[in-house]
Protein backbone atom coordinates (compact mmCIF):
# COMPACT_ATOMS: atom_id res chain seq x y z
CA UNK A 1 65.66 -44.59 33.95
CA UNK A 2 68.50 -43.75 36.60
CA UNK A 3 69.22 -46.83 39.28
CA UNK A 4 69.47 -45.81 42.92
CA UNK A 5 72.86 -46.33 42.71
CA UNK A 6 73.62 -43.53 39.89
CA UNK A 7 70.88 -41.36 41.36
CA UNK A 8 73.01 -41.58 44.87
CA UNK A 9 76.37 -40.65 43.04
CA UNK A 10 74.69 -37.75 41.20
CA UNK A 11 73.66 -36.68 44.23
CA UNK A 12 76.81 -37.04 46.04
CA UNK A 13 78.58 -35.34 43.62
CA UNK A 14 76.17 -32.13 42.95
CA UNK A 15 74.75 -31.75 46.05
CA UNK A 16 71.26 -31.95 44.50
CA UNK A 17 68.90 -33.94 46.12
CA UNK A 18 67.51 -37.01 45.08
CA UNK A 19 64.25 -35.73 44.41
CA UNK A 20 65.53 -32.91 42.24
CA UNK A 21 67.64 -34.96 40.11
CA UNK A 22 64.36 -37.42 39.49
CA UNK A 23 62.06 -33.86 38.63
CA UNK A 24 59.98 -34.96 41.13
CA UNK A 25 58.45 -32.12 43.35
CA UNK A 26 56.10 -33.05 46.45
CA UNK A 27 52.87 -31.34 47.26
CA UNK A 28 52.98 -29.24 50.38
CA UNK A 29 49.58 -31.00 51.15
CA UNK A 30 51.62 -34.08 51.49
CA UNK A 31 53.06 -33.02 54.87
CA UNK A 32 50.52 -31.67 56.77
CA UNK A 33 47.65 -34.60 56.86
CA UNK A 34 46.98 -35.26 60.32
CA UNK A 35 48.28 -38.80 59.43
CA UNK A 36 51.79 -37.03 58.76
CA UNK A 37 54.44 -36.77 60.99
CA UNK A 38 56.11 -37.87 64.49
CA UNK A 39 56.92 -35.72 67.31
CA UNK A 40 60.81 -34.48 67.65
CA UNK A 41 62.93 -36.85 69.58
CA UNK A 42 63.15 -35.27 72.83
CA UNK A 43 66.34 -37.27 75.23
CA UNK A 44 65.29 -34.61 77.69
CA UNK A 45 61.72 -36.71 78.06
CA UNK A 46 60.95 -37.72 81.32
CA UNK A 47 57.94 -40.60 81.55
CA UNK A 48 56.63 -40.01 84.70
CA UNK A 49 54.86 -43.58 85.18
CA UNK A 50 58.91 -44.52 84.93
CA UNK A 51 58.39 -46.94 81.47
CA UNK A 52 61.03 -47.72 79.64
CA UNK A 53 61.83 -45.30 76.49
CA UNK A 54 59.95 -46.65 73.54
CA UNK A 55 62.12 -47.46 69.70
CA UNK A 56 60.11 -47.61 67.12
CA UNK A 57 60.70 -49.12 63.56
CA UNK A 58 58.92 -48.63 60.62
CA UNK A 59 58.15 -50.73 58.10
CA UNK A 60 58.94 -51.55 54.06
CA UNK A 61 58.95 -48.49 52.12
CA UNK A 62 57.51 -46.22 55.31
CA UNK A 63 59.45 -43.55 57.47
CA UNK A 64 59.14 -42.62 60.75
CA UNK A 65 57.19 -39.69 59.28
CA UNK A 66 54.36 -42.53 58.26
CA UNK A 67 53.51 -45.86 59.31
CA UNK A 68 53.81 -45.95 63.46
CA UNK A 69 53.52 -42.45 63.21
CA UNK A 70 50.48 -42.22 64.87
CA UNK A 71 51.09 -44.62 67.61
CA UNK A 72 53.80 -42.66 68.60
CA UNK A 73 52.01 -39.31 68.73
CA UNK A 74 49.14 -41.74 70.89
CA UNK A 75 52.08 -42.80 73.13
CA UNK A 76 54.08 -39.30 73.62
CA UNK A 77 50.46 -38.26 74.73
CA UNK A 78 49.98 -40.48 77.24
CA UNK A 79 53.42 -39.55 79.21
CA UNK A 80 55.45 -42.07 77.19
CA UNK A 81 59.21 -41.11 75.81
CA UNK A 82 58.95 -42.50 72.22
CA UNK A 83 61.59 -42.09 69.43
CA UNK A 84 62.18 -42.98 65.73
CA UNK A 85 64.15 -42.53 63.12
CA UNK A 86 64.15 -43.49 59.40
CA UNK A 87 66.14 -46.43 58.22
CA UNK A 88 67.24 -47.87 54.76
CA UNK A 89 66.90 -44.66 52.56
CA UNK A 90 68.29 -44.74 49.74
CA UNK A 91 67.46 -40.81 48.76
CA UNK A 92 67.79 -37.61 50.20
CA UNK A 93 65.80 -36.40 51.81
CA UNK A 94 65.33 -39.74 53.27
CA UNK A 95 60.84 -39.46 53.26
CA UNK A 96 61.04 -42.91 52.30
CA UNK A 97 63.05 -45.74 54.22
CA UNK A 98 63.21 -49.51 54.27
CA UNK A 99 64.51 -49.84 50.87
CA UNK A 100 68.31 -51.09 51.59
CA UNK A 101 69.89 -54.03 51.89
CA UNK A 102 69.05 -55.09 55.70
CA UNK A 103 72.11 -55.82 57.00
CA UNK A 104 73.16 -52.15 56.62
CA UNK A 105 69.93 -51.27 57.90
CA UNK A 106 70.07 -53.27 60.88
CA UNK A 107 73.79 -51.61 62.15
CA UNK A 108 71.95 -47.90 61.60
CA UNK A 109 69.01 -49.55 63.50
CA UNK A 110 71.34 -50.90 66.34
CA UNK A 111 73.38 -47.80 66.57
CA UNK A 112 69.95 -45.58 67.10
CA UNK A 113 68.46 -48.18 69.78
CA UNK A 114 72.02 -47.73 71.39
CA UNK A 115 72.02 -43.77 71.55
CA UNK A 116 68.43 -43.97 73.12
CA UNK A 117 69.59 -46.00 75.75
CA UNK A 118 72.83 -44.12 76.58
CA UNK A 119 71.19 -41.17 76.19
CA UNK A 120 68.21 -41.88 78.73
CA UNK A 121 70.61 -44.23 81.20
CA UNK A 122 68.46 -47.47 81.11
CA UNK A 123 67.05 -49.86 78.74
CA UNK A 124 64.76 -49.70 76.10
CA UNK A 125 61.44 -51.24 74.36
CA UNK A 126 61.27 -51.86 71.11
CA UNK A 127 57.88 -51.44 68.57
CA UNK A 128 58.40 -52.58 64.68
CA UNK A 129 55.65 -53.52 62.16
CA UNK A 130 56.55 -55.33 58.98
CA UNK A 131 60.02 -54.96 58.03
CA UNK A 132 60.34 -52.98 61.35
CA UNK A 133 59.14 -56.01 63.24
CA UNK A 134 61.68 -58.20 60.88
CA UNK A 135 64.44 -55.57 62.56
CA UNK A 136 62.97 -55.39 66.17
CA UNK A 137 63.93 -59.40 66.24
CA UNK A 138 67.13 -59.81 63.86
CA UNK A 139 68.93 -56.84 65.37
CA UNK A 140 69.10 -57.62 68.99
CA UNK A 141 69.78 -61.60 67.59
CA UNK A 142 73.04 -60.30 66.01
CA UNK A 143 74.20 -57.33 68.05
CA UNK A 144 74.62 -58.24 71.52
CA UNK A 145 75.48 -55.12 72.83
CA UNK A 146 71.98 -53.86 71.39
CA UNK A 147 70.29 -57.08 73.44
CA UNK A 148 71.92 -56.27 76.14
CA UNK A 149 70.16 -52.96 76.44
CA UNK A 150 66.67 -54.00 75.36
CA UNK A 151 63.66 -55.13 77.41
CA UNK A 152 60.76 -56.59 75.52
CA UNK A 153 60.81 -56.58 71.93
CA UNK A 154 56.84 -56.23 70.33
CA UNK A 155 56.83 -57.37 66.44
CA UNK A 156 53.86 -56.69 63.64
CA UNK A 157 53.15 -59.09 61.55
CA UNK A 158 56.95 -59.95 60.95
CA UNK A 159 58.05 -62.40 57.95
CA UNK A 160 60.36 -64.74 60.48
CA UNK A 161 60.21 -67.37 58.15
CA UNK A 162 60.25 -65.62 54.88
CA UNK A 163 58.09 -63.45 53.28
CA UNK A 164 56.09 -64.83 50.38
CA UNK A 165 54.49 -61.92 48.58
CA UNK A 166 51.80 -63.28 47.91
CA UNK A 167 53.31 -66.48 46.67
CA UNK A 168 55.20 -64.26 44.10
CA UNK A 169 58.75 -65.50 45.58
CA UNK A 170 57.61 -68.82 45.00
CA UNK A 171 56.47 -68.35 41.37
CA UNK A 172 59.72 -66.88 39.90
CA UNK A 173 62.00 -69.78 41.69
CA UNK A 174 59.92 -71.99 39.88
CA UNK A 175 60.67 -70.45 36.37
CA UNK A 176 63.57 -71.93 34.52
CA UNK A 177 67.14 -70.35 34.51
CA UNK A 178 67.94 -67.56 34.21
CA UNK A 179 64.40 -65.71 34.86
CA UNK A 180 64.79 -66.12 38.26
CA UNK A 181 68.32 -64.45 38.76
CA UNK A 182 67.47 -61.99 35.83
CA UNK A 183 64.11 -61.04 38.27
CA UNK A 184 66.43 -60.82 41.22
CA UNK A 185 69.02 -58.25 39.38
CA UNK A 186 66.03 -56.60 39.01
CA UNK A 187 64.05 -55.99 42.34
CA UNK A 188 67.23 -55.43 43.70
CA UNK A 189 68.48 -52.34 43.21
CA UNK A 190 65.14 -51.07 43.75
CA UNK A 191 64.50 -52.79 46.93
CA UNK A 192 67.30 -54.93 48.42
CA UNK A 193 65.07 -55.45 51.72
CA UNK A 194 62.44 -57.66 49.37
CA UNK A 195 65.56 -59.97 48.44
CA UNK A 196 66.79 -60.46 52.35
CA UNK A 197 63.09 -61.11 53.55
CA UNK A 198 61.90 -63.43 51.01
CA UNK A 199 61.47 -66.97 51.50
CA UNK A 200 63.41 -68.87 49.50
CA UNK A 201 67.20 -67.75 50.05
CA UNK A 202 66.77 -64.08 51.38
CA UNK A 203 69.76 -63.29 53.68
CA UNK A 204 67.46 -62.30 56.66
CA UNK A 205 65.09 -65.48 56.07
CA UNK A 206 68.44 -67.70 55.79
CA UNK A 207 69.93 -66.12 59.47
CA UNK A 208 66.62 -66.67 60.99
CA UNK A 209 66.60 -70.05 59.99
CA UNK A 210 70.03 -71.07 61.14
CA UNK A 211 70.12 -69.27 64.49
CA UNK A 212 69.61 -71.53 66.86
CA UNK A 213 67.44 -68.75 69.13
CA UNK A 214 65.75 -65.72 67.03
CA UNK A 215 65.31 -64.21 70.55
CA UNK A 216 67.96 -63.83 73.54
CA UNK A 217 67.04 -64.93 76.81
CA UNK A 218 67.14 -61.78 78.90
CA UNK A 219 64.26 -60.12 76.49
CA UNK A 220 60.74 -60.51 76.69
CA UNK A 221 59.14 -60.59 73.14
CA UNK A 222 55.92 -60.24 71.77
CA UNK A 223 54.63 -61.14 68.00
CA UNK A 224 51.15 -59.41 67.26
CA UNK A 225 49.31 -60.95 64.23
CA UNK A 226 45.79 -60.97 62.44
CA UNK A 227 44.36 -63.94 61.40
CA UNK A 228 43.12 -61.41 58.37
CA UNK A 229 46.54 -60.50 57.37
CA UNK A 230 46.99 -61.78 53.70
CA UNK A 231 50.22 -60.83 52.98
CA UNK A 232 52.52 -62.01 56.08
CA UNK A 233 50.41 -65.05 57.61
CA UNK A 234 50.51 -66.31 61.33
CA UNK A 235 52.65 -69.20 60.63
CA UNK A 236 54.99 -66.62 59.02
CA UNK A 237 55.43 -64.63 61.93
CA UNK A 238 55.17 -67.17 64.84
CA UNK A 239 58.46 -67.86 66.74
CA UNK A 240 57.91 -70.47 69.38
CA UNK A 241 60.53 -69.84 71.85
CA UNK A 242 60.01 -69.47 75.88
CA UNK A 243 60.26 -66.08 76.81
CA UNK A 244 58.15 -65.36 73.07
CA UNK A 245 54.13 -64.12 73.05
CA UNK A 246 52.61 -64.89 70.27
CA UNK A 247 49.00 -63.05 70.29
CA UNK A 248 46.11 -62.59 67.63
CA UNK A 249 44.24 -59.39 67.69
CA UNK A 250 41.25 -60.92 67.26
CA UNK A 251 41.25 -62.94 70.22
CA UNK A 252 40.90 -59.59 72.17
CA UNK A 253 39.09 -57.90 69.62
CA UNK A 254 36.95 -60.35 67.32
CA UNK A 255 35.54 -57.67 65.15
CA UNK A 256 38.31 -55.57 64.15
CA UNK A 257 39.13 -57.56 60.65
CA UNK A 258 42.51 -55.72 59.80
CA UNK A 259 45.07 -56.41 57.38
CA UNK A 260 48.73 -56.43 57.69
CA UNK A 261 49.13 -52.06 56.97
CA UNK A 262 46.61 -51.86 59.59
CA UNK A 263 48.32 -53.10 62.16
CA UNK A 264 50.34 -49.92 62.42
CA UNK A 265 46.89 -47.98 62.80
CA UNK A 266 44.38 -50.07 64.51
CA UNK A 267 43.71 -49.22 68.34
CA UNK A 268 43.49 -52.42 69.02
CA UNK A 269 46.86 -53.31 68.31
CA UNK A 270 47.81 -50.30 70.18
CA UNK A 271 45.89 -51.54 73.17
CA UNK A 272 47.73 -54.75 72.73
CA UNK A 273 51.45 -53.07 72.65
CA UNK A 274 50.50 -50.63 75.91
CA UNK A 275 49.37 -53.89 77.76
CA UNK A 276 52.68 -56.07 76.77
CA UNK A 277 54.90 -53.07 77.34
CA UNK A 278 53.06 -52.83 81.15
CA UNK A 279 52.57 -56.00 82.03
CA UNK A 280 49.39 -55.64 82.29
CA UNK A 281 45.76 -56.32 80.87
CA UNK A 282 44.31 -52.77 81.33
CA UNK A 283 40.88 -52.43 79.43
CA UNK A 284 41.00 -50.49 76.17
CA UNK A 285 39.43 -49.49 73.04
CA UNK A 286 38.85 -52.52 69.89
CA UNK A 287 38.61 -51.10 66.27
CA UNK A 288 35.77 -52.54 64.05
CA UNK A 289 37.78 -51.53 60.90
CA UNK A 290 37.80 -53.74 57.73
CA UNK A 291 40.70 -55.83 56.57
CA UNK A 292 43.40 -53.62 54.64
CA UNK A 293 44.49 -56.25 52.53
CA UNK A 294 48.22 -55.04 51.42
């Protein structure tokens, strides 16, 4: 089997895509599910409440095609000026994102929040869930011109303080040498993202942990959690800082018992993110959905 690495030369040097060089072909069903697909970025859009443009940032393995998706055809329905791209792709075409190693990520990331805000003339929110959350905190931590330009920051279930995997991170440090460098050399070139978020010397986890703020003063951030999320928990996402809400769905809707994927999709979260982004505690909708325990 090719690595991403010689699939991405092959491709580079035939022009083929990605896809074709794998003999993979994709349904045409695949693309048009009424849980496919985000609306066009439009820098023309005009909100006319005045809101701030919303960035949003998809999570691990996701696109903007999938994952927030569907909050962001909610939002651009409601008046709002939403836009997305996809991020960490290591295939073309890029239906799949996430996958890099973050750091690289997190300059595209920066670069796109950037052009939204130069492009619109003011500043910007940001939305992530899971990885996306991870970037909707680290980026503006690290690029100060990209804090400069951002307002409130709202983050899904992020893995601050290292993502566990289900407690898989901590099972193969615990094997002797060399499993656990021989398990690294292998996640990695399939998905450098896991190594920076996980919790024991991830690159992400380890510049959380020695900046001495995760969040700059001037923005207003918001971490949204389920106490039913079993594969980023509470204390994992939690960053107790001043100008840093940290809310649980279920205090505002007790019945909705969603997982950590569902956070992207449940209207209760959505409710949540209008409310933060307004400053306000307008009434809306709670899901009664069962957990989605991924």
């Amino acid at each position: 089997m090719r690595s991403i690495t010689q699939i991405m030369a092959l491709s580079m040097a035939t022009g083929a895509t990605a896809l074709d060089i794998l003999g993979i072909s994709i349904p045409d069903g695949l693309f048009t599910g009424p849980w496919y697909g985000a609306p066009d970025n439009d820098f023309d859009c005009v909100d006319p409440q005045g809101r701030n443009p919303v960035v949003m940032i998809h999570a691990l393995a996701a696109s903007r095609e999938v994952d927030l998706n569907l909050l962001h055809k909610n939002m651009t329905s409601e008046g709002w000026c939403v836009f997305s791209q996809t991020y960490g792709s290591p295939i073309d075409p890029p239906f799949i994102g996430g996958l890099t190693e973050m750091t690289d990520s997190a300059s595209d990331v920066g670069a796109f929040i950037l052009e939204v805000a130069q492009k619109t003339g003011g500043k910007v929110d940001l939305v992530g869930h899971s990885e996306g959350g991870i970037q909707t905190l680290y980026v503006p931590m690290v690029q100060p011109d990209v804090a400069a330009v951002v307002d409130h920051a709202i983050a899904l279930g992020p893995a601050v303080h290292g993502a566990q995997y289900f407690g898989f991170t901590d099972f193969y440090q615990s094997l002797p040498v060399p499993f656990p460098s021989l398990l690294k050399d292998a996640i990695e070139p399939l998905c450098a993202a896991c190594i920076d978020m996980e919790n024991n010397d991830g690159d992400i986890y380890i510049a959380f942990k020695n900046s001495p703020k995760i969040v700059p003063d001037n923005i207003n951030a918001t971490i949204i959690m389920s106490k039913y999320d079993t594969l980023v928990s509470m204390n994992t996402s939690r960053v107790d800082e001043p100008n840093v809400s940290n809310l649980v769905v279920q205090d505002f809707c007790p019945d909705d018992h969603l997982g950590h994927a569902n956070l992207a999709w449940s209207e209760s979260v959505w409710g949540i993110i209008k409310n933060q982004l307004q400053g306000n505690n307008a009434p809306f909708n709670c899901d009664n959905g069962a957990s989605f325990r991924k």
